[in-house]
Each structure stands twice: as structure tokens, then as C-alpha cells.
N, C-alpha and C. Protein backbone atom coordinates (compact mmCIF):
# COMPACT_ATOMS: atom_id res chain seq x y z
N UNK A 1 124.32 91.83 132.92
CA UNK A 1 123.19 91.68 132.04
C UNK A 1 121.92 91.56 132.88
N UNK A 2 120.70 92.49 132.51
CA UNK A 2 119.55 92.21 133.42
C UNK A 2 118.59 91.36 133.17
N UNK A 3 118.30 90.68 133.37
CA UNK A 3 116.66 89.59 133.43
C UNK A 3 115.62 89.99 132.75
N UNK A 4 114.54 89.46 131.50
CA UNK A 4 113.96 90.35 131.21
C UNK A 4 112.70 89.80 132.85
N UNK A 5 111.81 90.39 132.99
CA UNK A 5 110.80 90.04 134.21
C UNK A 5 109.74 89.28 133.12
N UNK A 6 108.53 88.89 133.86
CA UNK A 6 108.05 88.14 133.24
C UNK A 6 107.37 89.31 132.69
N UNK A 7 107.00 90.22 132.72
CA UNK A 7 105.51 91.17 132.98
C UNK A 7 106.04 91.68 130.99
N UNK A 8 107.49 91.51 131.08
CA UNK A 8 108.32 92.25 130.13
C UNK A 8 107.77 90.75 128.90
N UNK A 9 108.26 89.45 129.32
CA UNK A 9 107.78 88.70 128.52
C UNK A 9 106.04 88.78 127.77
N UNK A 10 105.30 88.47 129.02
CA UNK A 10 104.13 88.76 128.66
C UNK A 10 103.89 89.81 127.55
N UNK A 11 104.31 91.17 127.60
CA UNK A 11 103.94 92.12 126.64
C UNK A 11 104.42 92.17 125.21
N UNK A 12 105.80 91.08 125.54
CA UNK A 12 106.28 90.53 123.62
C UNK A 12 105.43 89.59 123.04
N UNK A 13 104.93 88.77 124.14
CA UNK A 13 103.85 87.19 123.53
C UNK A 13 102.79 88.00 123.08
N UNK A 14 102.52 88.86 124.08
CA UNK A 14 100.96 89.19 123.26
C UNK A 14 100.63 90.17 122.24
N UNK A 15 101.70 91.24 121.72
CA UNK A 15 102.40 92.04 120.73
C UNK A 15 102.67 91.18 119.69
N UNK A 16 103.31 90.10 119.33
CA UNK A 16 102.82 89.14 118.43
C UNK A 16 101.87 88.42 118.32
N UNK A 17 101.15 87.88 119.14
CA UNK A 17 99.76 87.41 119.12
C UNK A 17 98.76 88.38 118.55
N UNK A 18 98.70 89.18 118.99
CA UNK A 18 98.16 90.73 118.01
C UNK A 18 97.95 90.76 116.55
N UNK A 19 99.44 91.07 116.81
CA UNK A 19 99.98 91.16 115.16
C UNK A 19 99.77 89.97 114.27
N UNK A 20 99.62 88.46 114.76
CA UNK A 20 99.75 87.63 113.82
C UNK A 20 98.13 87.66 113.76
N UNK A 21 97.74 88.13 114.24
CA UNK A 21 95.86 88.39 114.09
C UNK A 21 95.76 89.35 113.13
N UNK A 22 96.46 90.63 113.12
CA UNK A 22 95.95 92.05 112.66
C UNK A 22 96.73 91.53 111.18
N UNK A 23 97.85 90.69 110.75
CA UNK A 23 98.12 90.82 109.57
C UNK A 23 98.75 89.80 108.99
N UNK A 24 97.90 88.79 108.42
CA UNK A 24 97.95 87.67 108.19
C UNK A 24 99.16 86.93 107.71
N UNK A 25 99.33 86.19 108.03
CA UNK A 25 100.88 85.32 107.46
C UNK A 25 102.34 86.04 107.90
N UNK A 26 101.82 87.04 108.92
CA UNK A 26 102.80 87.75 110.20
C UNK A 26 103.95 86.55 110.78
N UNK A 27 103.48 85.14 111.62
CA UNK A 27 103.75 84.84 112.21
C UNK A 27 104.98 83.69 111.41
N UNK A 28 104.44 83.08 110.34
CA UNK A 28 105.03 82.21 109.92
C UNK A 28 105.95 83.09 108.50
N UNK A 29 107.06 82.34 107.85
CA UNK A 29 107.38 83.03 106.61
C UNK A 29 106.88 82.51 105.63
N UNK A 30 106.49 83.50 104.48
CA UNK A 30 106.23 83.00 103.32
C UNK A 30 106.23 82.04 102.24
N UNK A 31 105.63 81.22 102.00
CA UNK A 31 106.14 80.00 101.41
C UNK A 31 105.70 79.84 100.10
N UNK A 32 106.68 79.62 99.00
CA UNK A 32 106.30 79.43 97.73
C UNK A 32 105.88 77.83 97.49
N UNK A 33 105.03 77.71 96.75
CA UNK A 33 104.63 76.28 96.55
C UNK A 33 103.99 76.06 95.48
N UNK A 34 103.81 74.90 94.83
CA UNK A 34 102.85 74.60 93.20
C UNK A 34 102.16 73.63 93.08
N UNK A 35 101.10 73.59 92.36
CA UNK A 35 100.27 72.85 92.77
C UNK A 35 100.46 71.31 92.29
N UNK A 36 100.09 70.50 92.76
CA UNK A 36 100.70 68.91 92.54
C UNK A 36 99.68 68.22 92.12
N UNK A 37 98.54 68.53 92.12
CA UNK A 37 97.10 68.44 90.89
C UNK A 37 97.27 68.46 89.72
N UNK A 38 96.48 67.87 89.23
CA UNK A 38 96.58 68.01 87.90
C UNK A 38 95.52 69.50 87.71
N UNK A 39 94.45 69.26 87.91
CA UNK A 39 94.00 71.01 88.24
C UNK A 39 93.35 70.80 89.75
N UNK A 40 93.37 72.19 90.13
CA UNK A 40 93.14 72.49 91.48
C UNK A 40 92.14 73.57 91.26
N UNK A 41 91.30 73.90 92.59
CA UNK A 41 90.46 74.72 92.01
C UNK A 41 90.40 75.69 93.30
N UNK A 42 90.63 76.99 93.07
CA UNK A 42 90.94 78.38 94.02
C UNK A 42 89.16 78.83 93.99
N UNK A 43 89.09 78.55 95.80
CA UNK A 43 87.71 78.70 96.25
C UNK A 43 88.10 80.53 97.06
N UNK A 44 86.46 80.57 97.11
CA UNK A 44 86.78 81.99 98.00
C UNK A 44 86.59 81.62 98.89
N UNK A 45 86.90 81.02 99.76
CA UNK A 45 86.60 80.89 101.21
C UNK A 45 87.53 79.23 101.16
N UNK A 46 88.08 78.72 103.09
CA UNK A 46 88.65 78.04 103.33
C UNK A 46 87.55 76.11 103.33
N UNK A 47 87.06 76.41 102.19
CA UNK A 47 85.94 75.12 102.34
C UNK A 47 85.58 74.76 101.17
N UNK A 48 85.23 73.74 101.24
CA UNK A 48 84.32 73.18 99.66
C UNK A 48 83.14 73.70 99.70
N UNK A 49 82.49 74.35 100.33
CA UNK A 49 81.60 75.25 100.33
C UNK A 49 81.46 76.62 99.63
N UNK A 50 82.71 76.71 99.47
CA UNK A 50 82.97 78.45 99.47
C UNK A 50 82.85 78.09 97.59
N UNK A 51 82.76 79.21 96.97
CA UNK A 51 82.53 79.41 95.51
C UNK A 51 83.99 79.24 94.83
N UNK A 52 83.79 78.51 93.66
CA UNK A 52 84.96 78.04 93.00
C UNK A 52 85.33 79.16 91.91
N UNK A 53 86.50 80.30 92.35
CA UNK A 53 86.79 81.37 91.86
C UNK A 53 87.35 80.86 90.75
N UNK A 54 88.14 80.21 90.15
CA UNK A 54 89.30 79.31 88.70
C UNK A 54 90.17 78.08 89.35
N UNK A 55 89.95 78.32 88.18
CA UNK A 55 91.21 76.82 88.35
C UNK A 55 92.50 76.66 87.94
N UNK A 56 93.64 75.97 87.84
CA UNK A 56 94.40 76.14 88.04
C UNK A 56 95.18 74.67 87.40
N UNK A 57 96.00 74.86 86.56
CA UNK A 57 96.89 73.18 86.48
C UNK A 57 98.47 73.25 87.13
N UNK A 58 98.62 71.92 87.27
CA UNK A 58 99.84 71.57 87.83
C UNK A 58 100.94 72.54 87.06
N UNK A 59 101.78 72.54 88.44
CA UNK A 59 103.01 73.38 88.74
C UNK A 59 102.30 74.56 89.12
N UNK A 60 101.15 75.09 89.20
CA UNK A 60 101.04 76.45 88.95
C UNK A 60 101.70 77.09 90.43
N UNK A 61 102.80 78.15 90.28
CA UNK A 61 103.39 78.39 92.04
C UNK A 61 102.57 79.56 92.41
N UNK A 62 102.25 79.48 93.93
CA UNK A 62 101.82 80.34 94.65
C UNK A 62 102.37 80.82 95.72
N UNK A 63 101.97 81.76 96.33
CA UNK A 63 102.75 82.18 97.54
C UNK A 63 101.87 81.35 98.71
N UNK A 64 102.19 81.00 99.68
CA UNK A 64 101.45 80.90 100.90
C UNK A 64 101.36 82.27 101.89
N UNK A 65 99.66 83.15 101.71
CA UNK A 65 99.67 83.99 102.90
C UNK A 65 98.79 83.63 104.17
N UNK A 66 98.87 82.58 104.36
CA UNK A 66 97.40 82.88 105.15
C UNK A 66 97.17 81.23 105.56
N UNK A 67 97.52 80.28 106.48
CA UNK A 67 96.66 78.90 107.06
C UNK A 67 95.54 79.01 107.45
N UNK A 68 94.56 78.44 107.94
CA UNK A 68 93.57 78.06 108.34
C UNK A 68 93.06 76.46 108.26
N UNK A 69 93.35 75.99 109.19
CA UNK A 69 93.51 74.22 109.40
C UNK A 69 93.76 73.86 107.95
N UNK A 70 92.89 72.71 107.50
CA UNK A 70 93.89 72.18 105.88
C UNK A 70 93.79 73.25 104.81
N UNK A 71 93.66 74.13 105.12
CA UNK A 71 93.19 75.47 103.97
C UNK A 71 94.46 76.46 104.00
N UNK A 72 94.62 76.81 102.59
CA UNK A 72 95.70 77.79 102.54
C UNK A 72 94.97 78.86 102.00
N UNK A 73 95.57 80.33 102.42
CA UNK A 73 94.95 81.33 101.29
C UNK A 73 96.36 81.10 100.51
N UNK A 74 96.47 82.02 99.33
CA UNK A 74 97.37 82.09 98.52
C UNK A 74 97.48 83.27 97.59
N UNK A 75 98.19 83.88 97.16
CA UNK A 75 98.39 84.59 96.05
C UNK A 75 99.08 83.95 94.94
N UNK A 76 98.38 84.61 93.59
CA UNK A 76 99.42 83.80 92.52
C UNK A 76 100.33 85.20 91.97
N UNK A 77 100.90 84.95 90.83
CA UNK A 77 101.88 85.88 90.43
C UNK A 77 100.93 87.19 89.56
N UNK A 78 99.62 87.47 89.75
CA UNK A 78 98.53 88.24 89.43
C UNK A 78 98.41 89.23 90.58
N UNK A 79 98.90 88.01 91.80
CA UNK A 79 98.05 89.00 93.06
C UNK A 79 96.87 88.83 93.45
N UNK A 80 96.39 87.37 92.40
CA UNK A 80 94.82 87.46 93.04
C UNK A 80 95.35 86.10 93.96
N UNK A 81 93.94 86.20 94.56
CA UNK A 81 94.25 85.49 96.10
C UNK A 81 92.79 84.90 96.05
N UNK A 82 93.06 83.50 96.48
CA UNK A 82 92.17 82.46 97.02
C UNK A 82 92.21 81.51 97.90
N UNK A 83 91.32 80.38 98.03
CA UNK A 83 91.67 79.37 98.82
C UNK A 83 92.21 78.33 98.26
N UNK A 84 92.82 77.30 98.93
CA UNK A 84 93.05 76.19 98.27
C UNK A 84 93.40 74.78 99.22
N UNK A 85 93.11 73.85 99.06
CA UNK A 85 93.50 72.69 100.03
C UNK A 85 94.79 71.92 100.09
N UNK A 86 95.20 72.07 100.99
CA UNK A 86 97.17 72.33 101.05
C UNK A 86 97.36 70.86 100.55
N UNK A 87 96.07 69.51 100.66
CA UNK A 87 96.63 68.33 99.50
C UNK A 87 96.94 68.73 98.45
N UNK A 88 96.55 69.74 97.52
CA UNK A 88 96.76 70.40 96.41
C UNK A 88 98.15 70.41 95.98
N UNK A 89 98.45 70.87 97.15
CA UNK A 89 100.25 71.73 96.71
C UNK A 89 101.34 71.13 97.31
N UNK A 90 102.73 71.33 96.49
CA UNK A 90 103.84 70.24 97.11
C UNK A 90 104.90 71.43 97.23
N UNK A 91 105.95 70.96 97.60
CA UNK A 91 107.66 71.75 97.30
C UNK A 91 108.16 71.61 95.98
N UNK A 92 107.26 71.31 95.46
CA UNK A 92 107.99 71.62 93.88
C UNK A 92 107.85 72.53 93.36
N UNK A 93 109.35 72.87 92.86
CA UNK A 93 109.32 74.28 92.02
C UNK A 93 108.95 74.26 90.47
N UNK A 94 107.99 75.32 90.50
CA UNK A 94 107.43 76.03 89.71
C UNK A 94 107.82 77.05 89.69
N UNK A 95 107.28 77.59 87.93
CA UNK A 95 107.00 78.64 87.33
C UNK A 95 105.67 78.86 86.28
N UNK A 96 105.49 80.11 85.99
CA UNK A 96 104.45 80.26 85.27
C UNK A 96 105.16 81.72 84.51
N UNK A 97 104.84 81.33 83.09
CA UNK A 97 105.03 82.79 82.23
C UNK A 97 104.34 83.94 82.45
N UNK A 98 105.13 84.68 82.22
CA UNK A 98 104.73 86.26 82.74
C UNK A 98 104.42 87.25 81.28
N UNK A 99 105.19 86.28 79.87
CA UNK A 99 104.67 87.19 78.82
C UNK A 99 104.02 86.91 77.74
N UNK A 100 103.84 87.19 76.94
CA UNK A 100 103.35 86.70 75.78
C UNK A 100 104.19 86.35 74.84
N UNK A 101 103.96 85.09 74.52
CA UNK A 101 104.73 84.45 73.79
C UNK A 101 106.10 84.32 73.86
N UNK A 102 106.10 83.38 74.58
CA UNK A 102 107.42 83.07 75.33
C UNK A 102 108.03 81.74 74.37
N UNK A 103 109.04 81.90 74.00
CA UNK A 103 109.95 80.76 73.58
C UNK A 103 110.75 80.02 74.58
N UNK A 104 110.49 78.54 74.28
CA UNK A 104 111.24 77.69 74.97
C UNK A 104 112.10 77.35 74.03
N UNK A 105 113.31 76.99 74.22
CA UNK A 105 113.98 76.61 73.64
C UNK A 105 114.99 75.16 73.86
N UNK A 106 115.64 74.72 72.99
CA UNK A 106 116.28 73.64 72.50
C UNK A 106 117.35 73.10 73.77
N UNK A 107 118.18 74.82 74.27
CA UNK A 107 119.38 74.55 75.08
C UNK A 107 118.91 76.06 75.52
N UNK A 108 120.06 76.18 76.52
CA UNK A 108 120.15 77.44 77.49
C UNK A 108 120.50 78.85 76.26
N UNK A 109 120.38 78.96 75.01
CA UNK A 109 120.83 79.67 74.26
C UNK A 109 119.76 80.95 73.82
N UNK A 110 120.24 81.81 73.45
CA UNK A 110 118.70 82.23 72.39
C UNK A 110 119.35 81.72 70.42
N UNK A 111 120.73 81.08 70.82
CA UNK A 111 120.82 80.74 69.11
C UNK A 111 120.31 79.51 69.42
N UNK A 112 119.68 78.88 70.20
CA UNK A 112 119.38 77.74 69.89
C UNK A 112 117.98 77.60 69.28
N UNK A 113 117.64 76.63 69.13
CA UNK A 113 116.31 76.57 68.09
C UNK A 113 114.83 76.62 69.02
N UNK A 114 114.04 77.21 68.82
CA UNK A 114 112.71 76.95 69.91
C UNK A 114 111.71 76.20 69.17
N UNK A 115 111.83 75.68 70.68
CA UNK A 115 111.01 73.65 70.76
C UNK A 115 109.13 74.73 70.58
N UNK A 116 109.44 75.25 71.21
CA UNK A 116 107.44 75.48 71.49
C UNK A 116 107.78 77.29 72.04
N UNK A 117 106.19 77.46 71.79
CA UNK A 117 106.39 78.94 72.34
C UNK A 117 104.68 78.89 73.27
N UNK A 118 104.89 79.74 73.74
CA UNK A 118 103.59 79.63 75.01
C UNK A 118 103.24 81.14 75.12
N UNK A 119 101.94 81.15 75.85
CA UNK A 119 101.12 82.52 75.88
C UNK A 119 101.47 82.39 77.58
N UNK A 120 101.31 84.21 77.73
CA UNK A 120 100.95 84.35 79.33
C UNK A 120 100.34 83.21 79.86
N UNK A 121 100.90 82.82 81.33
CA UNK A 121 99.57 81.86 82.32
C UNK A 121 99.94 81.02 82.39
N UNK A 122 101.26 79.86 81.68
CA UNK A 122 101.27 78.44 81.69
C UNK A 122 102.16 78.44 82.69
N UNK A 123 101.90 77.20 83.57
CA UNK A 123 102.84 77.12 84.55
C UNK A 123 103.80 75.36 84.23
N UNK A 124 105.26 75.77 84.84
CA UNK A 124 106.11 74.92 84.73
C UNK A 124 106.54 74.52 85.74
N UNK A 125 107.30 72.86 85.78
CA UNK A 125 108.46 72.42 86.88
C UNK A 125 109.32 72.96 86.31
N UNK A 126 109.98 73.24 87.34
CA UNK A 126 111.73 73.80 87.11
C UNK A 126 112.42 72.88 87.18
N UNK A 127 112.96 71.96 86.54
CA UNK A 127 114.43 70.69 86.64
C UNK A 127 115.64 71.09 86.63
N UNK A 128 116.09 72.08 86.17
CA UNK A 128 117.28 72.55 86.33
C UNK A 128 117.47 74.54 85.70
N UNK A 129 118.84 74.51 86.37
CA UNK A 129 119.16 75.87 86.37
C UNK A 129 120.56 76.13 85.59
N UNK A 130 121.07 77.28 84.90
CA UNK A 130 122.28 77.34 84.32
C UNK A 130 121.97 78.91 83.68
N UNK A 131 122.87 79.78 84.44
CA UNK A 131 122.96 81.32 84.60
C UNK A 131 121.23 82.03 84.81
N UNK A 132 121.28 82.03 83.61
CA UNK A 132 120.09 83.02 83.47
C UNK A 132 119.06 82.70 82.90
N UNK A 133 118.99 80.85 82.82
CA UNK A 133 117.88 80.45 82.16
C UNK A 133 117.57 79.20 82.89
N UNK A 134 116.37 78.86 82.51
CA UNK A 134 115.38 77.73 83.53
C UNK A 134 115.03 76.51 82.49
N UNK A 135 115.34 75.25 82.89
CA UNK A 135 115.18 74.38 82.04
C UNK A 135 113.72 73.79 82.66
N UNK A 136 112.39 73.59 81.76
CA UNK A 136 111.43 73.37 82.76
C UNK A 136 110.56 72.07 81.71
N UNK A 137 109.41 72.17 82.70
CA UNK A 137 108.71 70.91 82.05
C UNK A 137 107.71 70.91 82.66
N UNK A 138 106.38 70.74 81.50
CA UNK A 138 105.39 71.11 81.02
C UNK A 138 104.36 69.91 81.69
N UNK A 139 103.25 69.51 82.68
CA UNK A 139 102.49 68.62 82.80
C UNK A 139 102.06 67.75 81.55
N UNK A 140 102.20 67.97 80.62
CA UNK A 140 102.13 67.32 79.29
C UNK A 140 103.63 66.45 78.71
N UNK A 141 104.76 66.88 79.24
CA UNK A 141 106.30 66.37 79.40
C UNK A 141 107.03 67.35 78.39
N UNK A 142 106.44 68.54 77.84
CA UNK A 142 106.86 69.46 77.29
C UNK A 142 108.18 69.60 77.58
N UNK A 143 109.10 69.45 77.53
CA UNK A 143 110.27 70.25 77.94
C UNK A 143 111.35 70.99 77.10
N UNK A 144 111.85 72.23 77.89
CA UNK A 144 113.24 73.07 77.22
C UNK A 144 113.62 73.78 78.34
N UNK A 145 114.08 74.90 77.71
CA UNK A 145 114.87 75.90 78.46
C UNK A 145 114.07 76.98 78.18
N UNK A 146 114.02 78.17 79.37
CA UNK A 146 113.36 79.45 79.23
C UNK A 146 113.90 80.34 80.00
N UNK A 147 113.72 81.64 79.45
CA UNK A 147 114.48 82.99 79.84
C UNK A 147 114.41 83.24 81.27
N UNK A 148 114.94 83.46 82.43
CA UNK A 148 114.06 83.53 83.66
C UNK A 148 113.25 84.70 83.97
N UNK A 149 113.72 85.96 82.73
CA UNK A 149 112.46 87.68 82.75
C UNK A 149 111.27 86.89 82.06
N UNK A 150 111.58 86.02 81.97
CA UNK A 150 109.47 85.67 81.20
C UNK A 150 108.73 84.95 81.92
N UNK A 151 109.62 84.48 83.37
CA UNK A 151 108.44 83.47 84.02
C UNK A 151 108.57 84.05 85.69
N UNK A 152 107.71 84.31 86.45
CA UNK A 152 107.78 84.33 88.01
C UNK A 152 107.75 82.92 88.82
């Protein structure tokens, strides 16, 4: 087996150093996360300075693309992308509906009875799982079960 030389090292460190420059959130993996605010507010830029693009209530999940000291960029399940201050956000799983008028329901069923129904945009904790449906709960203590094609 041969040695790599150093000259060989050098040209992998700085081939990722590159790259984690040329294309953001290269270096680290992707991280889903939701916000642990009650609302949070998605700036354009990594500062309280920067302009307050929307806002946002608890659970809402995002992707993590992008650090910058306590600043995250983020995408939500839109694709739009902002800043946000990583006190904001925890490891709790979330969801947010993807359709219109979404039924929650009673139990994991669709014969079961629906508790509430919701528009595109609301975001949920996830508490539990069982096949193909998401039992979640609402910052308000809303809770049921929901389809998992209606929420990202």
C-alpha cells in the first residue's frame, strides 16, 4: 500500500476548502430543524439588522443550508430561504401542511372522525408515528393524526 505524500494531502484540504466556499452547506450535512419560538422572524441577511422577510410560528421545520456564527440560512418547504437565529430552532420534529384543507383526525384512520381541518402553511410537532400517518400537535395543544402526503 503506498503513502499518500503530503503535497497529495494538501490538494484534498484545499479542494474542499474551495468547495465548502463555492457551495454553501458543502461541508457539513443537512439538518432539519423547527422552530422552538413561539414566532420567529426570517431576516434577509445574518443580523438583526437585515430586513424582516415573515414570520414564522412554532414547529415550523426548516432545512439548515448555510451557518454563519449564531445565524442560520434556511430553506422552508416553499424553497424560500432566509435568515434566522439558531436560539430560534431546536431538534424537534416538525411538520407543516402541504395542502389545502387537510383533515386531522380522531385516530390513525380515514374512518375515523376529523377533530379539525387546516389550510396550507400550519406547522406541527410530530409525537408519534404508525404506518402512514403522523400523530401531531398544534402550538395551541391541537392534537390528532394526519396523512403523511399532506405535510413535509
Amino acid at each position: 500500500m503506498k503513502r499518500l505524500n503530503i503535497e497529495v494531502i494538501i490538494k484534498i484540504i484545499t479542494a474542499i476548502m474551495v468547495a465548502s466556499l463555492i457551495i454553501p452547506g458543502f461541508v457539513f450535512a443537512q439538518e432539519r430543524l423547527s422552530v422552538t419560538a413561539g414566532i420567529a422572524n426570517m431576516r434577509s441577511g445574518p443580523g438583526t439588522k437585515y430586513d424582516v422577510l415573515w414570520q414564522v410560528e412554532q414547529y415550523h421545520p426548516v432545512i439548515v443550508i448555510e451557518k454563519k456564527g449564531n445565524w442560520y440560512k434556511i430553506k422552508d418547504f416553499e424553497n424560500d430561504e432566509a435568515w434566522v437565529h439558531k436560539s430560534l430552532l431546536g431538534k424537534v420534529q416538525g411538520v407543516i401542511t402541504i395542502k389545502d384543507k387537510c383533515n386531522v383526525r380522531s385516530r390513525p384512520s380515514t374512518k375515523s372522525s376529523v377533530v379539525f381541518t387546516v389550510e396550507r402553511g400550519v406547522p406541527f410537532k410530530v409525537l408519534s408515528r404508525k404506518g402512514n400517518w403522523i400523530k401531531i400537535e398544534h402550538a395551541d395543544g391541537d392534537v390528532g393524526w394526519i396523512y403523511k402526503t399532506l405535510v413535509w
